[in-house]
Protein backbone atom coordinates (compact mmCIF):
# COMPACT_ATOMS: atom_id res chain seq x y z
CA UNK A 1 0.00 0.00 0.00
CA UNK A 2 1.06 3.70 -0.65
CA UNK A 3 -0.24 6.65 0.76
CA UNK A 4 -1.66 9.01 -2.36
CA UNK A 5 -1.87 13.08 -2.68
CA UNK A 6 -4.75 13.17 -5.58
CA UNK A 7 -6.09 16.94 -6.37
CA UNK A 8 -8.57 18.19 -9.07
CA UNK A 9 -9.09 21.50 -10.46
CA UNK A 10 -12.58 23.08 -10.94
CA UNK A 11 -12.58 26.33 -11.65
CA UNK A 12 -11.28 28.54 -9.25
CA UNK A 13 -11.53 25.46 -6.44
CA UNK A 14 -8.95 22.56 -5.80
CA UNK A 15 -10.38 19.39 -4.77
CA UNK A 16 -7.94 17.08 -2.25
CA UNK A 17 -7.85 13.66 -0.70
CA UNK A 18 -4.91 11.86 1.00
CA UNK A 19 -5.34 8.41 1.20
CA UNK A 20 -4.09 4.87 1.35
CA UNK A 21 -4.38 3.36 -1.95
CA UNK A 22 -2.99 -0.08 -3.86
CA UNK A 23 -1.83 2.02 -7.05
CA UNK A 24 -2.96 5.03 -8.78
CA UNK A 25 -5.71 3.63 -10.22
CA UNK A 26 -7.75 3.01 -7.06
CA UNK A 27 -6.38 6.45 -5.31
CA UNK A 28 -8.12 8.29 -8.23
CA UNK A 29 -10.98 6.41 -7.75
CA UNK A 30 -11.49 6.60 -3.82
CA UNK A 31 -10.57 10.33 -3.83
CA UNK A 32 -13.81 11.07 -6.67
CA UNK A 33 -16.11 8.32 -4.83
CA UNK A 34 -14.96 10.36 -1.73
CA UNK A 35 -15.16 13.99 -2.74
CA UNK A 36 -19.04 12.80 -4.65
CA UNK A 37 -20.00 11.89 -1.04
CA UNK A 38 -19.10 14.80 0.40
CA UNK A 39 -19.72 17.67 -2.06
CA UNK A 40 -22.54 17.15 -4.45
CA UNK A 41 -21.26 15.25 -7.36
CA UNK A 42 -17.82 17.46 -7.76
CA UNK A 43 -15.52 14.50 -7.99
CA UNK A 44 -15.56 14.37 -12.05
CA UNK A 45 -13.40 11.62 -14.12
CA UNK A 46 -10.74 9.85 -13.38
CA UNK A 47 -8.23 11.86 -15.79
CA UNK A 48 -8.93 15.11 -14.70
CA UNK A 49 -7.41 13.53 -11.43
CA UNK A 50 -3.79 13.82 -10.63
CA UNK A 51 -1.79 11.65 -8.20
CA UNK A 52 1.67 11.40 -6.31
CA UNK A 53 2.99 9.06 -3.74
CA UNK A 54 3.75 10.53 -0.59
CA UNK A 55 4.83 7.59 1.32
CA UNK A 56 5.54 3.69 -0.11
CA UNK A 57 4.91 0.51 1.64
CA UNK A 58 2.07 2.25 4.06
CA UNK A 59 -0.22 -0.66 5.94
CA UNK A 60 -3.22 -0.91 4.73
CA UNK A 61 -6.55 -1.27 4.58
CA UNK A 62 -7.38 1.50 1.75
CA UNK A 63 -8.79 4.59 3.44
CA UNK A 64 -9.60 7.89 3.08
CA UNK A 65 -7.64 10.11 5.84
CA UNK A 66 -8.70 13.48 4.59
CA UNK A 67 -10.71 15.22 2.12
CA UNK A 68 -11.91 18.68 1.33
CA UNK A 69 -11.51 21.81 -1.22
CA UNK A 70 -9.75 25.03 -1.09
CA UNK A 71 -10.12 27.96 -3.37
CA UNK A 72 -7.16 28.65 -5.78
């Protein structure tokens, strides 16, 4: 497991959600399930998604540890 930075433009707001993902893939998709949940349906598509490693070999299970927006 890996913890993930994923963010997400939209408009003048950035979109955020650390986590503790498999791969990319599945950090992409937590982050949007997560950031749906939370506010209204702004999670978008999987490419408008970026995502980093921020720390390797994390224990799992996959979880969200934080989510939220910020204006740019």
């Amino acid at each position: 497991m890996n913890k993930f930075s994923c963010t997400r433009s939209l408009g003048e707001e950035i979109y955020y959600a650390t986590l503790i993902a498999e791969n990319e893939q599945q950090a992409k998709e937590m982050a949007i399930d997560e950031t749906n949940k939370k506010f209204s349906r702004s999670g978008g598509r999987l490419r408008e998604w970026s995502a980093r490693v921020l720390e390797s070999d994390v224990d799992g299970p996959a979880r969200i540890i934080d989510c939220g927006y910020r204006e740019a």
